[in-house]
PDB file of N, CA and C in Angstrom:
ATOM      1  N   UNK A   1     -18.604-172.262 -51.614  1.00  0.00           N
ATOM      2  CA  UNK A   1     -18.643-172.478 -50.181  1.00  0.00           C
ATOM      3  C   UNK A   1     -17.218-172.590 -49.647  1.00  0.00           C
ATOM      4  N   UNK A   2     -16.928-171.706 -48.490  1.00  0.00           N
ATOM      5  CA  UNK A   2     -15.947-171.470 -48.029  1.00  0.00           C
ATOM      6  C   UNK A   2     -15.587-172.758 -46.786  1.00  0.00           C
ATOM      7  N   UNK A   3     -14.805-174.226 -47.149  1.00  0.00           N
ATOM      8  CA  UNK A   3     -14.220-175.226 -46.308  1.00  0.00           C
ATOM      9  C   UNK A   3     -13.180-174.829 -45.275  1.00  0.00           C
ATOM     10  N   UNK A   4     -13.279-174.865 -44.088  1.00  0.00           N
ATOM     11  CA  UNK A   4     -12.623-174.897 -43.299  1.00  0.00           C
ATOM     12  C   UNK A   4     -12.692-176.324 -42.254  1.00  0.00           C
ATOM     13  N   UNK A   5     -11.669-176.884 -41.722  1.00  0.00           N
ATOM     14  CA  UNK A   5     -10.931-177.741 -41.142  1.00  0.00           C
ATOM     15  C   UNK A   5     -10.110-177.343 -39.698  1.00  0.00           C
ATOM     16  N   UNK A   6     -11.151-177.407 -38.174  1.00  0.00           N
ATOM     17  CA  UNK A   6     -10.427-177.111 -36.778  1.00  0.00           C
ATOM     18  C   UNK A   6      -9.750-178.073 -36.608  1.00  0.00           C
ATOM     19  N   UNK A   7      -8.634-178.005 -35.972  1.00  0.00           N
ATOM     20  CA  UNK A   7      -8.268-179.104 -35.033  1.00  0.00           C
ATOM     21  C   UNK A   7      -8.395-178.848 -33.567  1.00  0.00           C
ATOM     22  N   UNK A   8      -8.182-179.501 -33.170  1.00  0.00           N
ATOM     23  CA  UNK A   8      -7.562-179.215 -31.364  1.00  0.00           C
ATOM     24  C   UNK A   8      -6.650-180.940 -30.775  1.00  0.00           C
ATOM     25  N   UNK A   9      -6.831-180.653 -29.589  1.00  0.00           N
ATOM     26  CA  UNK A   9      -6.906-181.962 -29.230  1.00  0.00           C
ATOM     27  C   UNK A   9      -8.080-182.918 -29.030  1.00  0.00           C
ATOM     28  N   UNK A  10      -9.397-182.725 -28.828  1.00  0.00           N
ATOM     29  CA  UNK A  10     -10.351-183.380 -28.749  1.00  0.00           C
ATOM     30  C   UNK A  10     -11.443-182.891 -29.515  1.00  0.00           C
ATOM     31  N   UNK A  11     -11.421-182.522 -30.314  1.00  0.00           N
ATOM     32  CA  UNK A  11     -12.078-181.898 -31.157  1.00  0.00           C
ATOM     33  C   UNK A  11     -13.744-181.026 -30.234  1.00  0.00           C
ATOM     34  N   UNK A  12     -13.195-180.875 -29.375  1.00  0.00           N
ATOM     35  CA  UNK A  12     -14.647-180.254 -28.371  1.00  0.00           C
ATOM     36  C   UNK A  12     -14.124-178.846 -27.892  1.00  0.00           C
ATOM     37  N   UNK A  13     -12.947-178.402 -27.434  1.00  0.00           N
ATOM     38  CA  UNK A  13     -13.283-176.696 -26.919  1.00  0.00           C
ATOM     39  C   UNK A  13     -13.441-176.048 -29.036  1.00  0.00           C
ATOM     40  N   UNK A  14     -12.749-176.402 -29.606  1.00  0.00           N
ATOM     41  CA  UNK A  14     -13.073-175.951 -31.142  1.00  0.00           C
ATOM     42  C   UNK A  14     -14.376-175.772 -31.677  1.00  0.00           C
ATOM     43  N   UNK A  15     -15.073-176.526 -31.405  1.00  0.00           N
ATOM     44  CA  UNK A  15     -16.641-176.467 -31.403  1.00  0.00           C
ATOM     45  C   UNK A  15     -17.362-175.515 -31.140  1.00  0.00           C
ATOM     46  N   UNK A  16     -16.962-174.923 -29.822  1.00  0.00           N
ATOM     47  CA  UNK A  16     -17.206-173.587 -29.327  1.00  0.00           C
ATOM     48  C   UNK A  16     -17.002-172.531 -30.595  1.00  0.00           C
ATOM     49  N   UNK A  17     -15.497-172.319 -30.376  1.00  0.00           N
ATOM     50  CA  UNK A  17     -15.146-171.667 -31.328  1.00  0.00           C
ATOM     51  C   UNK A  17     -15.925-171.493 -32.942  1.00  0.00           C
ATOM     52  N   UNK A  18     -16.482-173.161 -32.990  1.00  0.00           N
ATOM     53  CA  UNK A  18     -16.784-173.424 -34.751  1.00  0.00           C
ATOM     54  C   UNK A  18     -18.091-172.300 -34.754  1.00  0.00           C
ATOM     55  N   UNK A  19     -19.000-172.698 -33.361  1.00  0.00           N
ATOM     56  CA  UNK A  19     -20.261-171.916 -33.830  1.00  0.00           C
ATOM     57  C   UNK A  19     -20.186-170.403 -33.464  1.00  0.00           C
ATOM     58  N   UNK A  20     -19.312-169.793 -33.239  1.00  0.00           N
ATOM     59  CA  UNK A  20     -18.810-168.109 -33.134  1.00  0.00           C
ATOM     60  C   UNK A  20     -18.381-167.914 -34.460  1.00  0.00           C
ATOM     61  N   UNK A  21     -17.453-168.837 -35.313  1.00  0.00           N
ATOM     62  CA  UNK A  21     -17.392-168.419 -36.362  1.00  0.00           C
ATOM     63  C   UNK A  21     -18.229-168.412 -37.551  1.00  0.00           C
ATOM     64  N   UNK A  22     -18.944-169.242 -37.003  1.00  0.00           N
ATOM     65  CA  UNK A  22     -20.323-169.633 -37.852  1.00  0.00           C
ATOM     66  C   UNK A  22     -21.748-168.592 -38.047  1.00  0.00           C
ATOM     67  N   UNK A  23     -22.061-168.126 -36.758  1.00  0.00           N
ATOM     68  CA  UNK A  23     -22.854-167.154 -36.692  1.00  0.00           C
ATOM     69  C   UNK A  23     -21.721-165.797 -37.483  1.00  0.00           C
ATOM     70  N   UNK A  24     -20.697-165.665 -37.064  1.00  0.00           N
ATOM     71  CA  UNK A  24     -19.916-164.377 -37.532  1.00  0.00           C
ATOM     72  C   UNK A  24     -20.234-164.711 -39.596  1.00  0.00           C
ATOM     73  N   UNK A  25     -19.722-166.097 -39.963  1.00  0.00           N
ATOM     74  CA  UNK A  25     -20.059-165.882 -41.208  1.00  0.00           C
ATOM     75  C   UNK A  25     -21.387-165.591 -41.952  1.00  0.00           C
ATOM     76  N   UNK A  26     -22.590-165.909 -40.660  1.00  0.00           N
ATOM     77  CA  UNK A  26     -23.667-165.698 -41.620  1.00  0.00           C
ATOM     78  C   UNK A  26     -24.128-164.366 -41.463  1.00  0.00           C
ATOM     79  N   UNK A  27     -23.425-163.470 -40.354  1.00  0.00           N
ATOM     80  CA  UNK A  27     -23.815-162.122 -40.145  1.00  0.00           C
ATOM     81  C   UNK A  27     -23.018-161.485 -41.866  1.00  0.00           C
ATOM     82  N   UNK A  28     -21.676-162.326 -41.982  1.00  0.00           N
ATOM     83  CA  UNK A  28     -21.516-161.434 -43.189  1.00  0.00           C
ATOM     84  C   UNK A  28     -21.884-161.752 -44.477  1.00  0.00           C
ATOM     85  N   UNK A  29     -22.944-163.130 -44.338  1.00  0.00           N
ATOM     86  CA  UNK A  29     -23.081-163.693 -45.442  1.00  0.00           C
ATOM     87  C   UNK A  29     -22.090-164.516 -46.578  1.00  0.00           C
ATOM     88  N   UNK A  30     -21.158-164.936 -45.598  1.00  0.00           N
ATOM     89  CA  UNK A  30     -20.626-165.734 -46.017  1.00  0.00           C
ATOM     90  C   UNK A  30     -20.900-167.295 -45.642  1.00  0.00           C
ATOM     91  N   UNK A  31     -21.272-167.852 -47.230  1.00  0.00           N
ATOM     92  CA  UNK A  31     -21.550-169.179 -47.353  1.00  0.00           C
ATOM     93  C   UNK A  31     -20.221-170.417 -46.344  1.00  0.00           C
ATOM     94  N   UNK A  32     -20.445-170.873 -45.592  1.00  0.00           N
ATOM     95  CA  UNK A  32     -18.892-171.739 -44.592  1.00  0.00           C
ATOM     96  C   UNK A  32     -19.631-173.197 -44.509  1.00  0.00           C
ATOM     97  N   UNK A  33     -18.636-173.582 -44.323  1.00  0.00           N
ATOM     98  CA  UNK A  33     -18.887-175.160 -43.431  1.00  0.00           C
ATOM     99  C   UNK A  33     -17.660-175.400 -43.065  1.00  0.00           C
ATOM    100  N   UNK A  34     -17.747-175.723 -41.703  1.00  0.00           N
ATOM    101  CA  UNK A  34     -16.806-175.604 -40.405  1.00  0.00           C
ATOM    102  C   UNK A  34     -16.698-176.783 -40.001  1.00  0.00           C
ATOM    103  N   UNK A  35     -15.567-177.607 -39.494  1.00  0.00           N
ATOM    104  CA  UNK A  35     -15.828-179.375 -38.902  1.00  0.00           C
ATOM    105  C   UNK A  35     -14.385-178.886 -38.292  1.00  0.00           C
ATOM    106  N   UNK A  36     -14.995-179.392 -36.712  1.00  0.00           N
ATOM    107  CA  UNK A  36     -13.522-179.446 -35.640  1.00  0.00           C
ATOM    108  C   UNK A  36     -13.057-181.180 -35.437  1.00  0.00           C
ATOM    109  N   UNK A  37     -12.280-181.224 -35.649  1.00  0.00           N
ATOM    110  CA  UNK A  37     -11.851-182.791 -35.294  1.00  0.00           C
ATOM    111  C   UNK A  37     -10.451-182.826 -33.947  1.00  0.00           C
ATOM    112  N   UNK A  38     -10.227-184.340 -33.120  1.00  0.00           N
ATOM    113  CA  UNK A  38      -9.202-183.754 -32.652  1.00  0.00           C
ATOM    114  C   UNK A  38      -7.777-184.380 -33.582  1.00  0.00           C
ATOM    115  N   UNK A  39      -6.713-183.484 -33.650  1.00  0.00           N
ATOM    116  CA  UNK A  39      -5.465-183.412 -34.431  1.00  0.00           C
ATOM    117  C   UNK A  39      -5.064-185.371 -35.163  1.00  0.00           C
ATOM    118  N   UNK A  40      -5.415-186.629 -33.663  1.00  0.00           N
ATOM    119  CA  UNK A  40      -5.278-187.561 -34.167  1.00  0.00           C
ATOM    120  C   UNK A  40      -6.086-188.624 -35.438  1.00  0.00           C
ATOM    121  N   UNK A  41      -7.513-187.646 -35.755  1.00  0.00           N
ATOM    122  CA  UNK A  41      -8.236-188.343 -36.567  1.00  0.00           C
ATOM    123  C   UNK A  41      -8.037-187.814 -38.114  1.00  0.00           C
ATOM    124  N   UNK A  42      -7.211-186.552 -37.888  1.00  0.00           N
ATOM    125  CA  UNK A  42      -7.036-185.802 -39.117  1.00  0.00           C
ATOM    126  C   UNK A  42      -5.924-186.851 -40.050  1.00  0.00           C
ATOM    127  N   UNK A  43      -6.339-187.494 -41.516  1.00  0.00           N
ATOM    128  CA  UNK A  43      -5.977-188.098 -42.601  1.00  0.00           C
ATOM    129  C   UNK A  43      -5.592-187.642 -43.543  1.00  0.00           C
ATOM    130  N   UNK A  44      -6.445-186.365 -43.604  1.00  0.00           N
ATOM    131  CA  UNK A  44      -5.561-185.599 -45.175  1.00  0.00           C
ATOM    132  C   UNK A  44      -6.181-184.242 -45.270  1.00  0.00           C
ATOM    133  N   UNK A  45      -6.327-183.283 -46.426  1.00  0.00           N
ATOM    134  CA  UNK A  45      -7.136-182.357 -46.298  1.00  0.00           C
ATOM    135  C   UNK A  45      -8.088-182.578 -47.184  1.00  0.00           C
ATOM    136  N   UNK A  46      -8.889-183.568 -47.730  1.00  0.00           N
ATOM    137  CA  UNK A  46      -9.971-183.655 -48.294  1.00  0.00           C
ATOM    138  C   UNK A  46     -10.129-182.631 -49.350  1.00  0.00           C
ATOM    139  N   UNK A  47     -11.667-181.635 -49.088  1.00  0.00           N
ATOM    140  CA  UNK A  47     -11.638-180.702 -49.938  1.00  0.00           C
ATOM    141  C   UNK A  47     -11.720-179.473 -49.112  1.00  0.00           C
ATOM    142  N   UNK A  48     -10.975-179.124 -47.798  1.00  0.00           N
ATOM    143  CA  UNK A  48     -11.007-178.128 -47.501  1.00  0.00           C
ATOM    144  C   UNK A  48      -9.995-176.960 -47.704  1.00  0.00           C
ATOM    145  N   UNK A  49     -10.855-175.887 -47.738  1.00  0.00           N
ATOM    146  CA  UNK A  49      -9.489-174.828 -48.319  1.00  0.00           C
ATOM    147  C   UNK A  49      -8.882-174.635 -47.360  1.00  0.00           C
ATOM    148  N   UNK A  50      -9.125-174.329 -46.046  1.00  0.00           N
ATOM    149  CA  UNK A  50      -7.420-174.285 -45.018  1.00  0.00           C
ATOM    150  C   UNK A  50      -8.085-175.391 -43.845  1.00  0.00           C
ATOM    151  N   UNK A  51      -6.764-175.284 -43.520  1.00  0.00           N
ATOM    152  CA  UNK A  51      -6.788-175.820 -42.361  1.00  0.00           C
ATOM    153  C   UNK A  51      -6.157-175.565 -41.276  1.00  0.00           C
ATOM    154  N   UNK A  52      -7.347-175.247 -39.732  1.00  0.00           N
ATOM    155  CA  UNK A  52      -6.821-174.522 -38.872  1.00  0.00           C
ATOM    156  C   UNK A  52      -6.552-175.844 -37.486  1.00  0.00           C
ATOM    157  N   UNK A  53      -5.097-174.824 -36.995  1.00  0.00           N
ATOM    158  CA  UNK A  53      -5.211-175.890 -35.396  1.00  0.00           C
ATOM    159  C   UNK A  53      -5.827-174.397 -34.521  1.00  0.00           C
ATOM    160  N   UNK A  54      -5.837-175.300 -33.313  1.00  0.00           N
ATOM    161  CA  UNK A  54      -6.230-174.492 -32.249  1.00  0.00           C
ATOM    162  C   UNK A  54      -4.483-174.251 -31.305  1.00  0.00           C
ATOM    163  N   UNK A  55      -4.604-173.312 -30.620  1.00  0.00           N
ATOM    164  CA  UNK A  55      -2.973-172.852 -30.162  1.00  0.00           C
ATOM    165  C   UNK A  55      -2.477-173.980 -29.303  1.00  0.00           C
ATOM    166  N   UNK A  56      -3.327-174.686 -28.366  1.00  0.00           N
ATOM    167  CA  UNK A  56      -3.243-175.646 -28.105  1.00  0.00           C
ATOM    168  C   UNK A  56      -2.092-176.963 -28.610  1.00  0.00           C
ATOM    169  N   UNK A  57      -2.623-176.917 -29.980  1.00  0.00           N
ATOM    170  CA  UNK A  57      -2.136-178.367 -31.025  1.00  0.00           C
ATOM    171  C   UNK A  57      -0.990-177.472 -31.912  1.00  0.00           C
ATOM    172  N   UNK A  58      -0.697-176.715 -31.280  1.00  0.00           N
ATOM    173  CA  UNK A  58       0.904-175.866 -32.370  1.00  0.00           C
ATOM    174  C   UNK A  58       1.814-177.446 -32.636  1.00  0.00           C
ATOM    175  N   UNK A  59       2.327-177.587 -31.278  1.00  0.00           N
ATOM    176  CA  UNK A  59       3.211-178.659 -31.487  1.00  0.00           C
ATOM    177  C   UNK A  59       3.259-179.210 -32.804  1.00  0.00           C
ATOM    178  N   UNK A  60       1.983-179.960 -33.469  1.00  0.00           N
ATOM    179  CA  UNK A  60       1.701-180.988 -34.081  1.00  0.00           C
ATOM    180  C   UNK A  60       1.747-180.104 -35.885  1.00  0.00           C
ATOM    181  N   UNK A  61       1.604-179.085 -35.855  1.00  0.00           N
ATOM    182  CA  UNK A  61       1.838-178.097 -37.214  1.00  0.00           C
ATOM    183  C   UNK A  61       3.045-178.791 -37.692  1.00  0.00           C
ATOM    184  N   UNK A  62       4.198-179.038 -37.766  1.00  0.00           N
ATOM    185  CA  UNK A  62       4.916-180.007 -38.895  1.00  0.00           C
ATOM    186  C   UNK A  62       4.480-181.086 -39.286  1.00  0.00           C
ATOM    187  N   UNK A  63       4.074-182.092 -38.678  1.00  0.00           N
ATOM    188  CA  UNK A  63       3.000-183.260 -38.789  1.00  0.00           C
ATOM    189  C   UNK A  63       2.275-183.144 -39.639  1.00  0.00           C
ATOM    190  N   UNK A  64       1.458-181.999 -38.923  1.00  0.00           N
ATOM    191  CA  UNK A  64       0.066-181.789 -40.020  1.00  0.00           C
ATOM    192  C   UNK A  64       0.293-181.197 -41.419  1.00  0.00           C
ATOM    193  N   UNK A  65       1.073-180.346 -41.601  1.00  0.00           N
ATOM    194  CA  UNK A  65       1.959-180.053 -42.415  1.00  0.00           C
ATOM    195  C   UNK A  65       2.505-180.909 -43.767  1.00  0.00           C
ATOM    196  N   UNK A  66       3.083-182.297 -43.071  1.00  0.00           N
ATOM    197  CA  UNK A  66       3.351-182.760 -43.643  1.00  0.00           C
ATOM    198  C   UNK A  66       2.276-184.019 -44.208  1.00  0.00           C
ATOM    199  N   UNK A  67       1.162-184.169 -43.386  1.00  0.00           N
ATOM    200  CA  UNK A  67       0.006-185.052 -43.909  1.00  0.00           C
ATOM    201  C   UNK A  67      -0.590-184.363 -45.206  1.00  0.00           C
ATOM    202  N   UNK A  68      -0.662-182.851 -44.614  1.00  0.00           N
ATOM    203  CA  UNK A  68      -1.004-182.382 -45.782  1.00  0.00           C
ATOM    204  C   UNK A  68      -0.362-182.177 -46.937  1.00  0.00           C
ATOM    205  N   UNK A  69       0.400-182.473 -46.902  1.00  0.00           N
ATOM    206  CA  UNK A  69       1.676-182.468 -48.151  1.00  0.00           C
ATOM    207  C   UNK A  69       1.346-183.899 -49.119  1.00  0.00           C
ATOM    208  N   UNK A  70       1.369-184.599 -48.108  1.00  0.00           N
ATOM    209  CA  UNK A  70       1.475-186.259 -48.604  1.00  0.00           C
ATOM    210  C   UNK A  70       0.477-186.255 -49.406  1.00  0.00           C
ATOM    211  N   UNK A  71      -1.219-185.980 -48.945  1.00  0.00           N
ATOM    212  CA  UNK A  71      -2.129-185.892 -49.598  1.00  0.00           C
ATOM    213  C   UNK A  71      -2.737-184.855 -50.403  1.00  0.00           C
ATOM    214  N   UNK A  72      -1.897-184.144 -50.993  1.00  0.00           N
ATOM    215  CA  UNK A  72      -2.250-183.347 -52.562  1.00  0.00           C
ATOM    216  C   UNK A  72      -2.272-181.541 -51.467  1.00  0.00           C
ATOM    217  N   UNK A  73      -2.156-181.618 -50.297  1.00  0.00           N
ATOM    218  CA  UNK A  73      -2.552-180.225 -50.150  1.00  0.00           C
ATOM    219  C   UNK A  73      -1.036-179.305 -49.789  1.00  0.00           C
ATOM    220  N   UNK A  74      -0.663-179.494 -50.718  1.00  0.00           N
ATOM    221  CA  UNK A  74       0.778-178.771 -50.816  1.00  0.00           C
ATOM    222  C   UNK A  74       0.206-177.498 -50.443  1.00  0.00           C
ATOM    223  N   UNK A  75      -0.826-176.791 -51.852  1.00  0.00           N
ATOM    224  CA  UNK A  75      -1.231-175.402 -51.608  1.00  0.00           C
ATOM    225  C   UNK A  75      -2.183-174.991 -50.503  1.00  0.00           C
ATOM    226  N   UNK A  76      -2.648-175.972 -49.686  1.00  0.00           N
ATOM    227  CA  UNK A  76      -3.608-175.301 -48.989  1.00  0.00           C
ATOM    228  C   UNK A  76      -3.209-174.940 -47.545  1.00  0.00           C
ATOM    229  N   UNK A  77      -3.578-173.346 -47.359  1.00  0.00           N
ATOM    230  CA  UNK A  77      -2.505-172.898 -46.406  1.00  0.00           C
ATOM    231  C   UNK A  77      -3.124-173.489 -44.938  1.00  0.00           C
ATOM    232  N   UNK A  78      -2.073-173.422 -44.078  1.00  0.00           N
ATOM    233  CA  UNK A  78      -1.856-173.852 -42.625  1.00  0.00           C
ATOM    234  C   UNK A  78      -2.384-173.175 -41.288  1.00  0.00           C
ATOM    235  N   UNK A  79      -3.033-172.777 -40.410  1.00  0.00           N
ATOM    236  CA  UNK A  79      -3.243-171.383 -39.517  1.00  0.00           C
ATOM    237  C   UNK A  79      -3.273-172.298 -38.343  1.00  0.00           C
ATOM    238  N   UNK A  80      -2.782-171.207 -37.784  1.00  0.00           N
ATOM    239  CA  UNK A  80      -2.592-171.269 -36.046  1.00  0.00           C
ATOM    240  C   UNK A  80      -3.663-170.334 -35.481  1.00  0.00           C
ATOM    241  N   UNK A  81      -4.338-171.151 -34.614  1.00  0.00           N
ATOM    242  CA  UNK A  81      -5.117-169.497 -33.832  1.00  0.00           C
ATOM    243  C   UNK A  81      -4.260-169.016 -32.914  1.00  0.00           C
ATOM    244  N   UNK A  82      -4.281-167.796 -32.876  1.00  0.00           N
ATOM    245  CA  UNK A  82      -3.601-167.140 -31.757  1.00  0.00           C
ATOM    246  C   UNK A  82      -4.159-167.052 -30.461  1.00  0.00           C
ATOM    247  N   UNK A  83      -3.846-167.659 -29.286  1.00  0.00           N
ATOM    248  CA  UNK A  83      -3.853-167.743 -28.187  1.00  0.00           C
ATOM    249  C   UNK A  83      -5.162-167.396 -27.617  1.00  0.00           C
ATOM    250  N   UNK A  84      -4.820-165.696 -27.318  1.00  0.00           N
ATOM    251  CA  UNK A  84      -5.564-164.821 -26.852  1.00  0.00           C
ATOM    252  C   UNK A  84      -7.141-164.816 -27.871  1.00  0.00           C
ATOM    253  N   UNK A  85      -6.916-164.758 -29.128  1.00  0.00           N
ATOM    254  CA  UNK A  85      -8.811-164.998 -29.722  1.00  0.00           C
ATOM    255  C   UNK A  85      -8.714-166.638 -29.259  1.00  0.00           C
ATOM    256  N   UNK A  86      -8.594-167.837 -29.380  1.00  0.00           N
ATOM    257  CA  UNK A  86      -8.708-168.557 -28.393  1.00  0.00           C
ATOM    258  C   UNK A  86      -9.411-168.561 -27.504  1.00  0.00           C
ATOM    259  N   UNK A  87      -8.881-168.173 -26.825  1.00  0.00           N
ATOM    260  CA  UNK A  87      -9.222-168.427 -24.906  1.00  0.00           C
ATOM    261  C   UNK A  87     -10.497-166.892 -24.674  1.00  0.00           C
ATOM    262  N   UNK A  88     -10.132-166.161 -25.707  1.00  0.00           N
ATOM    263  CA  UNK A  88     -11.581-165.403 -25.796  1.00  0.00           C
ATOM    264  C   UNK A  88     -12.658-165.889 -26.461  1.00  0.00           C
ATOM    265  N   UNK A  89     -12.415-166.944 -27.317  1.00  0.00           N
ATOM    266  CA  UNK A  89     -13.597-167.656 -28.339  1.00  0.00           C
ATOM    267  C   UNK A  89     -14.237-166.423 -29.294  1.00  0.00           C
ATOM    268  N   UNK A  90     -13.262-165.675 -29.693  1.00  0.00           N
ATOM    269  CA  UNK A  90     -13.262-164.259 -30.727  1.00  0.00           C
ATOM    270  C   UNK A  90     -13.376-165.130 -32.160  1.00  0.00           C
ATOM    271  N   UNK A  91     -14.765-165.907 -32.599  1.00  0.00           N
ATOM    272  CA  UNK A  91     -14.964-166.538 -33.771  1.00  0.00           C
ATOM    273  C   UNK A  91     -15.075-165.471 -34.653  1.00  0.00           C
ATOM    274  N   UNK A  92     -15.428-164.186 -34.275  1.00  0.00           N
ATOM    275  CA  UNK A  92     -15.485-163.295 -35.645  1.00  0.00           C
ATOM    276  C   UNK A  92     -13.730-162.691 -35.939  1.00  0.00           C
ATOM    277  N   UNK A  93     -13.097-162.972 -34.998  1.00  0.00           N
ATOM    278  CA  UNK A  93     -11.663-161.991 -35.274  1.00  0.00           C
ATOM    279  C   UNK A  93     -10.990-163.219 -35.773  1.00  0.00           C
ATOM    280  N   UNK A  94     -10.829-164.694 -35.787  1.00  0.00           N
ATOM    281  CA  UNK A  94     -10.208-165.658 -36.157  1.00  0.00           C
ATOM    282  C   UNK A  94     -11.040-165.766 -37.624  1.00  0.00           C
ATOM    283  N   UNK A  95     -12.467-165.688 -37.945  1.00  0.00           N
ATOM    284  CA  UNK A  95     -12.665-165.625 -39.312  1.00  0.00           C
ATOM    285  C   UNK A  95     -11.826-164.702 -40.081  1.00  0.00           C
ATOM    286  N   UNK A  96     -12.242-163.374 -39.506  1.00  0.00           N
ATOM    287  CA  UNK A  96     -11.396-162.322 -40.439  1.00  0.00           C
ATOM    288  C   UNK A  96      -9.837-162.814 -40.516  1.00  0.00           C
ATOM    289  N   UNK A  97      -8.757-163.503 -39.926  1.00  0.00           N
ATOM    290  CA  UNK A  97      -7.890-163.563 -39.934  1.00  0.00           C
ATOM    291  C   UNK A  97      -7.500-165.108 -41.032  1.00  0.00           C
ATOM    292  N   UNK A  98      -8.689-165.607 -41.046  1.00  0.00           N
ATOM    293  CA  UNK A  98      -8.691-166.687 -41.622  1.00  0.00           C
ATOM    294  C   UNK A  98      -8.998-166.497 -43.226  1.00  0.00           C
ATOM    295  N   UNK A  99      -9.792-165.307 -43.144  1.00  0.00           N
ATOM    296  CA  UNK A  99     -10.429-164.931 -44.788  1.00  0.00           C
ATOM    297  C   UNK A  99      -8.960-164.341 -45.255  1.00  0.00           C
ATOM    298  N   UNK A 100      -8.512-163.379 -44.547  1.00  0.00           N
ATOM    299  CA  UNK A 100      -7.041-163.127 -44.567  1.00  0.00           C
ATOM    300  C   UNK A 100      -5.859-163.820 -45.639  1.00  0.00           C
ATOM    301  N   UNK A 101      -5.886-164.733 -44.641  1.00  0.00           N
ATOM    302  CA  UNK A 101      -4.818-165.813 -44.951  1.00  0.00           C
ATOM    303  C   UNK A 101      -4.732-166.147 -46.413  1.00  0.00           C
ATOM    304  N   UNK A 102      -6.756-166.746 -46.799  1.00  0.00           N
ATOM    305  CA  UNK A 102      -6.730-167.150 -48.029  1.00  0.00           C
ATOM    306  C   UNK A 102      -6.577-166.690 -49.388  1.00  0.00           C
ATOM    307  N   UNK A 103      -6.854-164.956 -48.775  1.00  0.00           N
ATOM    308  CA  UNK A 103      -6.463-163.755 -49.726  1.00  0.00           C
ATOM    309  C   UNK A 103      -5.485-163.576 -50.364  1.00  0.00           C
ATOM    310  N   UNK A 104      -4.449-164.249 -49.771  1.00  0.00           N
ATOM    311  CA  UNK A 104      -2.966-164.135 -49.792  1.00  0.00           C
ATOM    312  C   UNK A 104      -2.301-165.380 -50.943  1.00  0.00           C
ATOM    313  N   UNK A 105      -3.314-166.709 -50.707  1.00  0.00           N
ATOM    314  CA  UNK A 105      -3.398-167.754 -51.191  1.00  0.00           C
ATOM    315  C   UNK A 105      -3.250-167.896 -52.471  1.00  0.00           C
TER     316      UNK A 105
END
């Protein structure tokens, strides 16, 4: 099962986003579980394999960065959504970019 980790600031326009990417994974049959939180409740990375902000919460990417460092997730990579899928709520083009990432991983 493929872990993913939103942020934003209030963990509510991400939500949106969570269930676009959610339907997009089960169109491809990919097994997910998705949880948006906002940026201040985030503690560590648990057991998720990445962890995404929303373009919104860029600022806070060294921070988070470095929480995730503190707590064992040296390797687990970092993503920014880009703007524009954003503010389009393009959950299938931020998955693919997200499956992406981990490819690389």
């Amino acid at each position: 099962m493929l872990k993913i980790l939103i942020m934003c600031m209030q963990g509510m326009s991400t939500s949106v986003l969570e269930n676009k990417m959610r339907d997009s994974a089960v169109s491809r049959g990919i097994d997910i579980s998705l949880r948006a939180i906002p940026t201040h409740e985030f503690k560590g990375v648990d057991d998720n394999d990445i962890v995404v902000l929303g373009p919104q919460v860029k600022y806070a990417e060294k921070d988070i960065r470095k929480k995730m460092d503190a707590t064992g997730g040296e390797k687990i990579p970092l993503y920014v959504i880009e703007a524009q899928d954003f503010g389009m709520m393009r959950g299938d083009v931020v998955l693919t970019k997200i499956l992406k990432v981990l490819e690389k991983k």
